[in-house]
N, C-alpha and C. Protein backbone atom coordinates (compact mmCIF):
# COMPACT_ATOMS: atom_id res chain seq x y z
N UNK A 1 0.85 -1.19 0.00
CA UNK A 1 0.00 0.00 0.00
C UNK A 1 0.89 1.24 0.00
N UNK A 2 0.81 1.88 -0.95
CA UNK A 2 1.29 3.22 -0.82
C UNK A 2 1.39 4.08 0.15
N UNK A 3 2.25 4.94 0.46
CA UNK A 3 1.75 6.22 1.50
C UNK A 3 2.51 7.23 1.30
N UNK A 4 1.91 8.48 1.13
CA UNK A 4 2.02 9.81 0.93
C UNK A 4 2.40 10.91 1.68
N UNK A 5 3.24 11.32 2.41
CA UNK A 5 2.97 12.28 2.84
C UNK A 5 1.97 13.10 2.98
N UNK A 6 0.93 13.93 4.07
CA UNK A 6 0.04 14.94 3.78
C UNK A 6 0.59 14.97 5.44
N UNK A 7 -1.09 16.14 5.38
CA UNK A 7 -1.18 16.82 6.76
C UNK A 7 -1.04 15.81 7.91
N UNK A 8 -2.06 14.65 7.48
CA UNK A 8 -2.23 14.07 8.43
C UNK A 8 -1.14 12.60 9.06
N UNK A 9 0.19 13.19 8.33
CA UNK A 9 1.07 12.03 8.53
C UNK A 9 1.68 12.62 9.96
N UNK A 10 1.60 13.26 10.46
CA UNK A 10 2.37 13.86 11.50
C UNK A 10 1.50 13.01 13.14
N UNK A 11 0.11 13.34 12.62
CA UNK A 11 -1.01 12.52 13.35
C UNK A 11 -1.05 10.51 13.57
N UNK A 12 -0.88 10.23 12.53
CA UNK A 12 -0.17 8.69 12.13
C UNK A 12 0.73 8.62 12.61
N UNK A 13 2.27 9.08 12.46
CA UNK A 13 3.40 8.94 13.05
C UNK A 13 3.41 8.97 14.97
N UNK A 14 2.02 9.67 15.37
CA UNK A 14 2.34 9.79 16.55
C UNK A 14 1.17 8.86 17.18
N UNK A 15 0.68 8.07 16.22
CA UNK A 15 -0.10 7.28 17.18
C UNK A 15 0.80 5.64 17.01
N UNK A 16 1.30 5.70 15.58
CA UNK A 16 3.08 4.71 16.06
C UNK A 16 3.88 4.40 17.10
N UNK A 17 3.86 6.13 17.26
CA UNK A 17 5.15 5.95 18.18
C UNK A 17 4.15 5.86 19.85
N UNK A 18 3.05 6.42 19.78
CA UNK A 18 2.91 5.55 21.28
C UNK A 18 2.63 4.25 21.81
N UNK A 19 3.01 3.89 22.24
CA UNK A 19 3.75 2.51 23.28
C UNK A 19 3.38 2.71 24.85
N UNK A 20 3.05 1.57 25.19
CA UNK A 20 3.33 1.49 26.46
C UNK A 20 4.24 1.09 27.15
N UNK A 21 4.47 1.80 28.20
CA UNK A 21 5.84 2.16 28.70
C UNK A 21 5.62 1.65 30.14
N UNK A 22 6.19 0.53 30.87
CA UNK A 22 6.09 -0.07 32.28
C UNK A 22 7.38 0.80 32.96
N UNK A 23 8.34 0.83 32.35
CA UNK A 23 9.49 1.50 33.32
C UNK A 23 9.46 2.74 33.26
N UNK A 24 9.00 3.85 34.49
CA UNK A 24 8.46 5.22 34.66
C UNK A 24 9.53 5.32 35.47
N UNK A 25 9.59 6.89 36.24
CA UNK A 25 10.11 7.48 37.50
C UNK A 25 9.35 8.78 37.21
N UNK A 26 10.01 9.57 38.50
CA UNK A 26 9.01 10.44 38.96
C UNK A 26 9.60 11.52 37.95
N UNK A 27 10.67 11.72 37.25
CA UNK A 27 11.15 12.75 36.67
C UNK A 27 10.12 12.89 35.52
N UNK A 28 9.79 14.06 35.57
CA UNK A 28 9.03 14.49 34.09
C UNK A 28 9.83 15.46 33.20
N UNK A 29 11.32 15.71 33.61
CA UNK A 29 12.20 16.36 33.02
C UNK A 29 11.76 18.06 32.89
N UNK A 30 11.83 18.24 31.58
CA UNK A 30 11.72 19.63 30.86
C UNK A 30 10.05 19.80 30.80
N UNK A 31 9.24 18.67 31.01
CA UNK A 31 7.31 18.68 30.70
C UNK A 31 7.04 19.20 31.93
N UNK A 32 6.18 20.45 32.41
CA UNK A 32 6.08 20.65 33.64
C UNK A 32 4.89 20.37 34.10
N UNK A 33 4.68 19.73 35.39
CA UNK A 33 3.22 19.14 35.81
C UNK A 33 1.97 20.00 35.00
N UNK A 34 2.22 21.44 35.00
CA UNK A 34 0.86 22.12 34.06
C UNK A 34 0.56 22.05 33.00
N UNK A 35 1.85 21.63 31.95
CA UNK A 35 1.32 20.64 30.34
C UNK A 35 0.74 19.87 30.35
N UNK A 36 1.06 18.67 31.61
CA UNK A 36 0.23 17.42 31.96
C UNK A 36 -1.23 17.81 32.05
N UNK A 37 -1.77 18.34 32.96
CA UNK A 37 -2.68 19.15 33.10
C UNK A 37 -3.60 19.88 31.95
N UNK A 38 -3.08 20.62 31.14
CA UNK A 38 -3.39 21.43 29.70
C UNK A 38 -3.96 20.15 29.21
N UNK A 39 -3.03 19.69 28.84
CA UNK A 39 -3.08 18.13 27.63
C UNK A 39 -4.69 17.39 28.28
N UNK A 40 -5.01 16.94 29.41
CA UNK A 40 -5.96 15.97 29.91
C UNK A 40 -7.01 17.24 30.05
N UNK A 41 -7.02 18.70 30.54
CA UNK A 41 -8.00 19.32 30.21
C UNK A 41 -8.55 19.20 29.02
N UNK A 42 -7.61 19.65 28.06
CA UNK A 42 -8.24 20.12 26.99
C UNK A 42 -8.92 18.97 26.39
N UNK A 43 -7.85 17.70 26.34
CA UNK A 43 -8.73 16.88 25.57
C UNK A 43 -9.97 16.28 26.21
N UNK A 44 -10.24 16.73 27.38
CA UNK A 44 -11.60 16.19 28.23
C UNK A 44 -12.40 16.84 27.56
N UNK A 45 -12.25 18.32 26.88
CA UNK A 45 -13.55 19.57 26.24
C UNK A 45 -13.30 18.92 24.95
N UNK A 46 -12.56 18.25 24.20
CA UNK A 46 -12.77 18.29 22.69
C UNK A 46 -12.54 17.65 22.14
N UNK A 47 -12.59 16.06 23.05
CA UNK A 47 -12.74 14.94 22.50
C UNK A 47 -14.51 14.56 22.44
N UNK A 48 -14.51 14.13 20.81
CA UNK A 48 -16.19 13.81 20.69
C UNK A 48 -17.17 12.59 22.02
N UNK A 49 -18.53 13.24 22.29
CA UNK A 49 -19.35 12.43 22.75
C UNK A 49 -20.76 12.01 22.22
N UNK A 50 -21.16 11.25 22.07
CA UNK A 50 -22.59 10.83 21.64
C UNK A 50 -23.49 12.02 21.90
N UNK A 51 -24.27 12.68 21.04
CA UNK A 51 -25.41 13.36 21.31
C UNK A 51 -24.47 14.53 22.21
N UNK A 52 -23.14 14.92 21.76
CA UNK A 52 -22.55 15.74 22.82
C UNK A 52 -23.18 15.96 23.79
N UNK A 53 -22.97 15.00 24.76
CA UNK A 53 -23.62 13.85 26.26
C UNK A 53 -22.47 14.85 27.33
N UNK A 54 -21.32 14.82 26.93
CA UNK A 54 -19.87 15.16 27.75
C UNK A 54 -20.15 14.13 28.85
N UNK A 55 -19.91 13.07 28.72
CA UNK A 55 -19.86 12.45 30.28
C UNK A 55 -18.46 12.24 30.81
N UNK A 56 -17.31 12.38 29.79
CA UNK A 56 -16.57 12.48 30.60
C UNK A 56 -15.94 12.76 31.81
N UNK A 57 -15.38 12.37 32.51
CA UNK A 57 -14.57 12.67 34.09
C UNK A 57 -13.11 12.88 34.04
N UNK A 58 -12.17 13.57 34.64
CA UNK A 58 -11.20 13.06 34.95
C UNK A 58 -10.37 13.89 35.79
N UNK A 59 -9.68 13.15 36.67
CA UNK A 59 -8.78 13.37 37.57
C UNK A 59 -7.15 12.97 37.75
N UNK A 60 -6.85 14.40 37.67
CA UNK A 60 -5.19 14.20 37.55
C UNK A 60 -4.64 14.14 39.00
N UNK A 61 -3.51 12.98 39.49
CA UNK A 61 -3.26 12.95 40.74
C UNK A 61 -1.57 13.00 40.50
N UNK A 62 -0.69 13.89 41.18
CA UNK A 62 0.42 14.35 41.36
C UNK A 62 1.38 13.85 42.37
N UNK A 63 2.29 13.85 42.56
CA UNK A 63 3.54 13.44 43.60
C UNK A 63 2.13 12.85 44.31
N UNK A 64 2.34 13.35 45.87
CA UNK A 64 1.80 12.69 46.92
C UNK A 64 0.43 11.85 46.56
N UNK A 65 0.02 12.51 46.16
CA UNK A 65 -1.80 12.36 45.43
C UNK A 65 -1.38 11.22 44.86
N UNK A 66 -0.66 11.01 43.62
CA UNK A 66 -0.67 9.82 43.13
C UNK A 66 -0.05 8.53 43.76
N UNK A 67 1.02 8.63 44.49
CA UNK A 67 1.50 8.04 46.04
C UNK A 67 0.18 7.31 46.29
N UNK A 68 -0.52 8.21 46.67
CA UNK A 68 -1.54 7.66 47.79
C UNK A 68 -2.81 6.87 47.33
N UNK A 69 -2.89 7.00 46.17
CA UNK A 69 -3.94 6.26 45.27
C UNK A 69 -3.14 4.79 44.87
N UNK A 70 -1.53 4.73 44.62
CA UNK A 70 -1.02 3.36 44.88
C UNK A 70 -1.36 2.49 45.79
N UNK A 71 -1.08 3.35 46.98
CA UNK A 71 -0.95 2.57 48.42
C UNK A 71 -2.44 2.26 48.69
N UNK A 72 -3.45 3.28 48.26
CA UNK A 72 -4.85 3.13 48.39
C UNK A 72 -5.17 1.54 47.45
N UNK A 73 -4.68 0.91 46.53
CA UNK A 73 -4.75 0.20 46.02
C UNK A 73 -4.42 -1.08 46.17
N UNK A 74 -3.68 -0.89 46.74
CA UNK A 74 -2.40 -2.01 47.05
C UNK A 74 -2.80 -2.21 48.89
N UNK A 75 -3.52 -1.78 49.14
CA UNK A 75 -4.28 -1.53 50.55
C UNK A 75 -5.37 -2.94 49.77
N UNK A 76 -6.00 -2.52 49.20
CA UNK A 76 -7.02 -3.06 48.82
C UNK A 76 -6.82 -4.72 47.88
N UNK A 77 -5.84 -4.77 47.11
CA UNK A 77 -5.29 -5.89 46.30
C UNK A 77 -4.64 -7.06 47.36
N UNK A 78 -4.22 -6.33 48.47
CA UNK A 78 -3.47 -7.22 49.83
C UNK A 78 -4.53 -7.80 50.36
N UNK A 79 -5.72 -7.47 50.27
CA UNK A 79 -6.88 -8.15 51.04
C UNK A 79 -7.40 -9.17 50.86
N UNK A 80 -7.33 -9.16 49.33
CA UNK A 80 -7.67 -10.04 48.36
C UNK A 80 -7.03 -11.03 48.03
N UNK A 81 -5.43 -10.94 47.24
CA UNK A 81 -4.75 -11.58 46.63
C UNK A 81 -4.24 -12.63 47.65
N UNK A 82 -4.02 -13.95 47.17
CA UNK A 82 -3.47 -14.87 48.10
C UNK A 82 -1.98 -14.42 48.17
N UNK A 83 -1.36 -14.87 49.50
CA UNK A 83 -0.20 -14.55 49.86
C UNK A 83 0.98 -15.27 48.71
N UNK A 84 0.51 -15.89 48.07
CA UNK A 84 1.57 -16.64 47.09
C UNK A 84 1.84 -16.20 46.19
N UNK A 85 0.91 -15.60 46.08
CA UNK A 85 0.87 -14.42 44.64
C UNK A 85 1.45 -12.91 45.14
N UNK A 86 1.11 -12.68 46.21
CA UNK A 86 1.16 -11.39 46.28
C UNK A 86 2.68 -10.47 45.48
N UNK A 87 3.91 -11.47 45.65
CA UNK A 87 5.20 -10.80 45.60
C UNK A 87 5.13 -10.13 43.73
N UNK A 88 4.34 -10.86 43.19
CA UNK A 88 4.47 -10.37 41.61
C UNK A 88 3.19 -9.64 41.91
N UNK A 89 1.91 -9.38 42.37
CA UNK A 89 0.94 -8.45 42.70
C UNK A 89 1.84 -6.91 43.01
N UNK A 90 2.63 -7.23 44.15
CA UNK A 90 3.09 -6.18 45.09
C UNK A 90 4.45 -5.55 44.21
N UNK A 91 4.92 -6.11 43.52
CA UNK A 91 5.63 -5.82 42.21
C UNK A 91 5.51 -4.71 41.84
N UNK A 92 3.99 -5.20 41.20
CA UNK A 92 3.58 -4.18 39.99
C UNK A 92 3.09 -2.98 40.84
N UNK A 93 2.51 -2.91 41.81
CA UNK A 93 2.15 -1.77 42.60
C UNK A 93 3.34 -0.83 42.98
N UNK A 94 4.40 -1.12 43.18
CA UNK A 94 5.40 -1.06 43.23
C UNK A 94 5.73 0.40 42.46
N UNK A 95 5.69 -0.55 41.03
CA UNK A 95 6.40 0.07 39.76
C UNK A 95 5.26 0.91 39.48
N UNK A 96 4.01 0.93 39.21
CA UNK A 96 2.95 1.97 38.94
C UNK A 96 3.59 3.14 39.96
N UNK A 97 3.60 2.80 41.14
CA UNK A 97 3.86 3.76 42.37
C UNK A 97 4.84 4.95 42.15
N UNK A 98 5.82 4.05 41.49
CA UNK A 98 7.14 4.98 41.34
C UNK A 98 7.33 5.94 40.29
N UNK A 99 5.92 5.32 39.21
CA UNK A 99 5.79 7.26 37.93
C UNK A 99 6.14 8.32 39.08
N UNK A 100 5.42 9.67 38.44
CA UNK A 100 5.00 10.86 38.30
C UNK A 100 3.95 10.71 39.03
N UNK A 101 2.85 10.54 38.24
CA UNK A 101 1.55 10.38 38.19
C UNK A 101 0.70 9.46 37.58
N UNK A 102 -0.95 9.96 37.75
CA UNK A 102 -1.56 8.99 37.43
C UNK A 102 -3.04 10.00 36.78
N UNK A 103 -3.60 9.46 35.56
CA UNK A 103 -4.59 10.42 35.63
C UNK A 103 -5.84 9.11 35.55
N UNK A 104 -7.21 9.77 36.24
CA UNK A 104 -8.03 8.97 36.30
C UNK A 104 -9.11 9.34 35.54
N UNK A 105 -9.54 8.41 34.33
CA UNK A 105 -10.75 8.32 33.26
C UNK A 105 -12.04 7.93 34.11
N UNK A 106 -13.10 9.35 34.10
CA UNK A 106 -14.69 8.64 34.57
C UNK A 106 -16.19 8.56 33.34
N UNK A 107 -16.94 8.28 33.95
CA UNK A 107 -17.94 8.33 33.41
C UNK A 107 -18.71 8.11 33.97
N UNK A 108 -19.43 9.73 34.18
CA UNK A 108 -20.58 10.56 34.86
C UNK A 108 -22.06 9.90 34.64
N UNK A 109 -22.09 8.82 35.50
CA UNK A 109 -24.09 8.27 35.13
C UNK A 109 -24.59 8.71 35.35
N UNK A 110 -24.81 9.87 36.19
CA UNK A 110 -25.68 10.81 36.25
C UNK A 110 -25.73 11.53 34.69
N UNK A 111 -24.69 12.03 34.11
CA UNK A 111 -25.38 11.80 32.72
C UNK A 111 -25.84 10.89 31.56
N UNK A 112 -25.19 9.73 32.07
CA UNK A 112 -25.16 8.90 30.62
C UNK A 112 -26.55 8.39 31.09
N UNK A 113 -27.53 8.22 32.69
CA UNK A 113 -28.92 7.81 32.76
C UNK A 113 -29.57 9.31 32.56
N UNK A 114 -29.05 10.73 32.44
CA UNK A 114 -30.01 11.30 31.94
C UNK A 114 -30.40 11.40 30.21
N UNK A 115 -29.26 11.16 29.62
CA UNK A 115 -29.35 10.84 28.16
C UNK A 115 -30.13 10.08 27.77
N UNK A 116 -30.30 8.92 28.73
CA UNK A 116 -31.02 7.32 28.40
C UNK A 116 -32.35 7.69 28.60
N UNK A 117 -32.89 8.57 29.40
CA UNK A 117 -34.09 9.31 30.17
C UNK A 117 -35.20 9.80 28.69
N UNK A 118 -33.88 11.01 27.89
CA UNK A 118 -34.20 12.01 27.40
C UNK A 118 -34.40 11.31 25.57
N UNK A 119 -33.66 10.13 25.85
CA UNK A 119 -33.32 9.75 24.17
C UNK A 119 -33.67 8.31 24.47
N UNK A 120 -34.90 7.55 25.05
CA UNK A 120 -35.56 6.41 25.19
C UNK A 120 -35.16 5.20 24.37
N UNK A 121 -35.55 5.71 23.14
CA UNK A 121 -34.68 4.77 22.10
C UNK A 121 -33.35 4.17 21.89
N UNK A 122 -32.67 5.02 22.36
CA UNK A 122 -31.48 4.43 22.62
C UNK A 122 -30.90 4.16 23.57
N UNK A 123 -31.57 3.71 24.56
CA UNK A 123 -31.18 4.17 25.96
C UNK A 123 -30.10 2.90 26.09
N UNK A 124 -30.24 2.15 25.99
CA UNK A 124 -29.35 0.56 25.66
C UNK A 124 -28.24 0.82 25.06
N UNK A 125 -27.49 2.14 23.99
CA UNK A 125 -27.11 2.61 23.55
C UNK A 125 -25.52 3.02 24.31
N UNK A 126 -26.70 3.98 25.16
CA UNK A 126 -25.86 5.19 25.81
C UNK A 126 -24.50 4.81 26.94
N UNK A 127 -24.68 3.78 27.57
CA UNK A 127 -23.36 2.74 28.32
C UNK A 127 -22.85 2.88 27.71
N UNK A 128 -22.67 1.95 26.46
CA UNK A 128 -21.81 1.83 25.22
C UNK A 128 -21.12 2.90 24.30
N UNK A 129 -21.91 3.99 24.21
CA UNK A 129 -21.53 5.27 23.49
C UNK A 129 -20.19 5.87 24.61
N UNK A 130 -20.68 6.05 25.68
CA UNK A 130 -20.12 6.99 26.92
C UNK A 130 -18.50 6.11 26.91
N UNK A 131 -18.59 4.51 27.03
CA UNK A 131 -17.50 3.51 27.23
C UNK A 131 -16.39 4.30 25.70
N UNK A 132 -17.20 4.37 24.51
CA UNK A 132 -16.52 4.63 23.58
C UNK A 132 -15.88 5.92 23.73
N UNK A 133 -16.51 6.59 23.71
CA UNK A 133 -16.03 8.26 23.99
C UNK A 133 -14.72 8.15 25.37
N UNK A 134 -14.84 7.43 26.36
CA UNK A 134 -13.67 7.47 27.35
C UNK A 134 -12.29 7.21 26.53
N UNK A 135 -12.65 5.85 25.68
CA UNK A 135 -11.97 5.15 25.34
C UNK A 135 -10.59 6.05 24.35
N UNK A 136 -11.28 7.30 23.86
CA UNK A 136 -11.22 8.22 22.68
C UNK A 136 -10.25 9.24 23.27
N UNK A 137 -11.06 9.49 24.56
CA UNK A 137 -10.24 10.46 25.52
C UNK A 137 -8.86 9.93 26.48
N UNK A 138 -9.11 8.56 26.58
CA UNK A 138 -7.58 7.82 26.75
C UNK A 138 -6.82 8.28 25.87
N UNK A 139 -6.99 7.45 25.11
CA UNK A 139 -6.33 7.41 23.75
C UNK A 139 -5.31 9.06 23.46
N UNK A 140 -6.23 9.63 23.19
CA UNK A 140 -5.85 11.12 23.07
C UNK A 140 -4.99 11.77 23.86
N UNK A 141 -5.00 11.47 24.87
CA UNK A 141 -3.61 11.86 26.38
C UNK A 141 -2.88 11.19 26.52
N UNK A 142 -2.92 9.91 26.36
CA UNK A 142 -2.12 8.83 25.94
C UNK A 142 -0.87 9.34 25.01
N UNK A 143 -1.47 9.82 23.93
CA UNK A 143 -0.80 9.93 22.58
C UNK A 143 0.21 11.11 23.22
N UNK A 144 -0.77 12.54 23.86
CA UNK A 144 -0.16 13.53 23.56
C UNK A 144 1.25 13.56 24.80
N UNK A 145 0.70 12.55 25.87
CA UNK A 145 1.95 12.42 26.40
C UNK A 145 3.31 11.92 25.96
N UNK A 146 2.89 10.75 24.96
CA UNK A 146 3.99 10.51 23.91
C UNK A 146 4.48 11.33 23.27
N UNK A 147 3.89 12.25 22.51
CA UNK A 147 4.72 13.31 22.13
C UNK A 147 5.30 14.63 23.24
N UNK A 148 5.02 14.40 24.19
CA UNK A 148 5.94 15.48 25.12
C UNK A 148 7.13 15.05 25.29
N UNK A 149 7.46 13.72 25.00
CA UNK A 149 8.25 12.29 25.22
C UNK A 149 8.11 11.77 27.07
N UNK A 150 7.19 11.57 27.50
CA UNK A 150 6.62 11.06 28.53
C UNK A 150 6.59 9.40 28.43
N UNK A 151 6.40 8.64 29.34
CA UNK A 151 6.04 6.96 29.13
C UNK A 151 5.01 7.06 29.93
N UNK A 152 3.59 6.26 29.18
CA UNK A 152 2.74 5.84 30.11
C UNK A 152 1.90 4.38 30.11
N UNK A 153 1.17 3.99 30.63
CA UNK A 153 0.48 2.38 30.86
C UNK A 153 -0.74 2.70 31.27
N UNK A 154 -1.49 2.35 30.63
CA UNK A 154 -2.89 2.08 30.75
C UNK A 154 -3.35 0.96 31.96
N UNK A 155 -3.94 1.20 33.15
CA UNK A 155 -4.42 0.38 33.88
C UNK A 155 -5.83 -0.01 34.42
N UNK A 156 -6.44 -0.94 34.90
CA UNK A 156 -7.74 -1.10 35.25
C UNK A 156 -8.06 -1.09 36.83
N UNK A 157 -7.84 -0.77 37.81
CA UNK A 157 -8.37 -1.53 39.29
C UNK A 157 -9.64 -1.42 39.61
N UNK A 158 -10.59 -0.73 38.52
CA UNK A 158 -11.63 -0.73 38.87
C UNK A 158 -12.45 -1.73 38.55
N UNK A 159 -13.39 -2.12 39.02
CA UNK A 159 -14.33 -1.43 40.00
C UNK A 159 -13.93 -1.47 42.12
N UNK A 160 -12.52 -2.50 41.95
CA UNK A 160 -12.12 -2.23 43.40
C UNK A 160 -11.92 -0.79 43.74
N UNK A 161 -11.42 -0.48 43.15
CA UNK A 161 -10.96 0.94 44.22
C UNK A 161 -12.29 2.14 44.54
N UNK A 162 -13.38 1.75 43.81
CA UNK A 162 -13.93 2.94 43.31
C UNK A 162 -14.48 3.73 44.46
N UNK A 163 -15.30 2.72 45.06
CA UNK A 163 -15.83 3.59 46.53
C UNK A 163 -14.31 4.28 47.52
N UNK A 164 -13.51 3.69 47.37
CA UNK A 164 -12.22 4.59 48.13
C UNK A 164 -11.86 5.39 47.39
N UNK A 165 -11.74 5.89 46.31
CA UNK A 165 -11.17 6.81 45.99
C UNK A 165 -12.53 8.11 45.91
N UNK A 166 -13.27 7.54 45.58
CA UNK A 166 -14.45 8.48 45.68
C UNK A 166 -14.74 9.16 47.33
N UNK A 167 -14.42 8.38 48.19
CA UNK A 167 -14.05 8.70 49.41
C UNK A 167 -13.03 9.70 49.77
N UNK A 168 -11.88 9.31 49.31
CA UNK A 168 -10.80 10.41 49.68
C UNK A 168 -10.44 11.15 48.60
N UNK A 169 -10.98 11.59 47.79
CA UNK A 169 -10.62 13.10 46.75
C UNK A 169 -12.30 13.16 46.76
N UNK A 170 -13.08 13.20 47.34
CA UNK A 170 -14.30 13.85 47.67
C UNK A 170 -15.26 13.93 46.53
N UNK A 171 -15.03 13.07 45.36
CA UNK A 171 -15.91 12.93 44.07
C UNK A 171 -17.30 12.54 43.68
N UNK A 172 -18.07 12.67 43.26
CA UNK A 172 -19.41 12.49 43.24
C UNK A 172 -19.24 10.68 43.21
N UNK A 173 -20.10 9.63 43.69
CA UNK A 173 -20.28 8.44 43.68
C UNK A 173 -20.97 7.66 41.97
N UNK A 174 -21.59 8.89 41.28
CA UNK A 174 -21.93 8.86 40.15
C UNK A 174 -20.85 8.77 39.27
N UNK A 175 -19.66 8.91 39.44
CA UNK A 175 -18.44 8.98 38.91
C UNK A 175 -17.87 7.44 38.96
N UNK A 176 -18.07 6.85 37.14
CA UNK A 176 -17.50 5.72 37.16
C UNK A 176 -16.47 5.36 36.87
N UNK A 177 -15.32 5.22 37.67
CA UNK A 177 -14.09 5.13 36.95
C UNK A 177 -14.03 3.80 35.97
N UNK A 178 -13.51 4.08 35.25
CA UNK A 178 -12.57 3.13 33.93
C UNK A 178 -11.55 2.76 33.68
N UNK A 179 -10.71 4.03 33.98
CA UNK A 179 -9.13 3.70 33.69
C UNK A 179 -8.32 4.18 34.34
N UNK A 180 -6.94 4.16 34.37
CA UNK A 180 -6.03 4.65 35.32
C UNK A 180 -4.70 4.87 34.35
N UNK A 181 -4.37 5.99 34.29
CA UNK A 181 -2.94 6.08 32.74
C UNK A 181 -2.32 6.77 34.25
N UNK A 182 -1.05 5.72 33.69
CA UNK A 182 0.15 5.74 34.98
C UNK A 182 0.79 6.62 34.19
N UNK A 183 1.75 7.74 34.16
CA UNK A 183 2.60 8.65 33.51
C UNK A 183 3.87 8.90 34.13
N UNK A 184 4.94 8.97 33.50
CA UNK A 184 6.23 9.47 34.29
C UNK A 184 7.43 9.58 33.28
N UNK A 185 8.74 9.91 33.64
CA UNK A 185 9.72 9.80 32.90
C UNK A 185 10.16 8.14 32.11
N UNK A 186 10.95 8.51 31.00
CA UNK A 186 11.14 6.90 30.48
C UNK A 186 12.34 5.97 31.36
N UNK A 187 12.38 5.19 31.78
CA UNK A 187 13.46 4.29 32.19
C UNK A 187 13.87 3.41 30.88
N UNK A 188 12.87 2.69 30.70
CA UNK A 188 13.34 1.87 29.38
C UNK A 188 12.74 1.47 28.60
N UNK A 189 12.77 1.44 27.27
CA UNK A 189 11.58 1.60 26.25
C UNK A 189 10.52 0.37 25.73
N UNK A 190 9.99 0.28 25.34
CA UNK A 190 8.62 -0.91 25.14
C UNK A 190 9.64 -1.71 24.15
N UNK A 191 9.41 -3.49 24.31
CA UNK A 191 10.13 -4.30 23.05
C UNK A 191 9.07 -4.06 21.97
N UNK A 192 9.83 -4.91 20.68
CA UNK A 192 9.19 -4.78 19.84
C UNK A 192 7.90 -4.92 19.36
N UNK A 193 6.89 -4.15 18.92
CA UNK A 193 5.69 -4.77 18.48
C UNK A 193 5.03 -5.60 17.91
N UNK A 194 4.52 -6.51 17.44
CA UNK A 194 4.44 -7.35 16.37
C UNK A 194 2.47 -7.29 16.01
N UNK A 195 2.25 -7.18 14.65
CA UNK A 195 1.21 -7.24 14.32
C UNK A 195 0.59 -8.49 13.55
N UNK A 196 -0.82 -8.53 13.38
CA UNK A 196 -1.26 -9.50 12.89
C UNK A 196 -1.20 -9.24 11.11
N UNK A 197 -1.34 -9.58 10.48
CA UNK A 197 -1.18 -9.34 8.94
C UNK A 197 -2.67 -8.67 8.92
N UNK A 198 -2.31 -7.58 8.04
CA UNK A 198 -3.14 -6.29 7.43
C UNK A 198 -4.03 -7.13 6.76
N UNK A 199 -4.08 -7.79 6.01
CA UNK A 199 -5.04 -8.48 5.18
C UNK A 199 -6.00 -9.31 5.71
N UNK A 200 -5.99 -9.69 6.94
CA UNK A 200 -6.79 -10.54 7.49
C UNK A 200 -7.91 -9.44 8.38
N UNK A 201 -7.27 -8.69 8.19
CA UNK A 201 -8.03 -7.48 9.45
C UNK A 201 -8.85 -6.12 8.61
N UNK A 202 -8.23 -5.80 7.49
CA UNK A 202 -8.52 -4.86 6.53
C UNK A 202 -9.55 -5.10 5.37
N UNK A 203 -10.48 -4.28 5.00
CA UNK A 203 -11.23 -4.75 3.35
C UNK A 203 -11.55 -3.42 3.21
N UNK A 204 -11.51 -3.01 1.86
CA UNK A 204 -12.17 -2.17 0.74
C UNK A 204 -12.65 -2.30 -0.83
N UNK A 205 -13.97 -1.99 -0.30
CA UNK A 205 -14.82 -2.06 -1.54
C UNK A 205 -15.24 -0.80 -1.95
N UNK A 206 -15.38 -0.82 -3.45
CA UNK A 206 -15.88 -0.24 -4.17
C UNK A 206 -14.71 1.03 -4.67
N UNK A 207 -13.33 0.98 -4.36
CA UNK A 207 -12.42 1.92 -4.73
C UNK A 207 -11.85 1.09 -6.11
């Protein structure tokens, strides 16, 4: 398949180059915590939503803040996990711990059941729309932290953590978390990628 240079190769090239990145530290170098910030604002206002719904959420947690949402976690995974397991559990808590930060992806049911309320027909819909749109707004901070040259990892602990953290940063309970993007300086870079063959995954008709 051919490829061309245009506008939008600059956009392509940078969804390439992001990777997930397990080896973080707290250095964010020359990026100063308020780019971090800019970047997850902005794309919270102008990444698309269904029926521009905005249900997005999100919460950026810093040095201590993000500290404490580890340990808040790892509080909670110790309760659970059998002791045999725990040392590769307690690992990874570990290494999340030791980024920068952490930013946290929600989704506001208090809107996505007033959408379902207001737009009946699709109300079966609207979960699914809201899940997509988060998914969009990952993605998007994800990326742009890659280009600050940042490393980050996409994580899940929810639905454990949710009532504690909604507890201690004082957040509405309507607030569903989804995701957790660990962020920090690079230690060491992602191995190689490997894909499935384009042809099994790709079709166009009618060109």
């Amino acid at each position: 398949m051919a490829t061309t240079t245009t506008a939008s190769t600059a956009y392509l090239d940078a969804l390439k180059a992001r990777r997930t990145i397990y080896a973080l530290n707290k250095d964010l170098g020359a990026v100063p915590a308020a780019r971090v910030q800019t970047i997850a604002s902005e794309a919270l206002q102008h990444v698309p939503s269904s029926f521009n719904s905005q249900s997005n959420r999100v919460v950026v947690l810093l040095g201590a803040e993000h500290d404490k949402f580890w340990d808040i976690t790892t509080s909670i995974l110790k309760a659970i996990v059998p002791e045999a397991s725990w040392e590769a559990t307690g690992g990874k808590m570990a290494m999340f711990k030791g980024a920068a930060g952490s930013i946290l992806f929600f989704e506001d049911q208090t809107v996505v059941e007033g959408m379902q309320a207001k737009f009946a027909t699709y109300a079966d819909k609207f979960p699914v729309w809201a899940t997509q749109s988060s998914g969009m707004l990952q993605h998007a901070v994800w990326t742009m932290l890659e280009l600050e040259g940042l490393g980050a990892n996409l994580q899940h602990y929810n639905p454990l953590v949710d009532a504690k953290v909604a507890e201690t940063w004082g957040l509405p309970v309507t607030w569903k978390l989804s995701a957790q993007l660990v962020f920090g300086g690079r230690v060491a870079e992602a191995g190689e990628k490997t894909f499935t063959p384009l042809e099994e995954k790709f079709k166009v008709f009618g060109a």
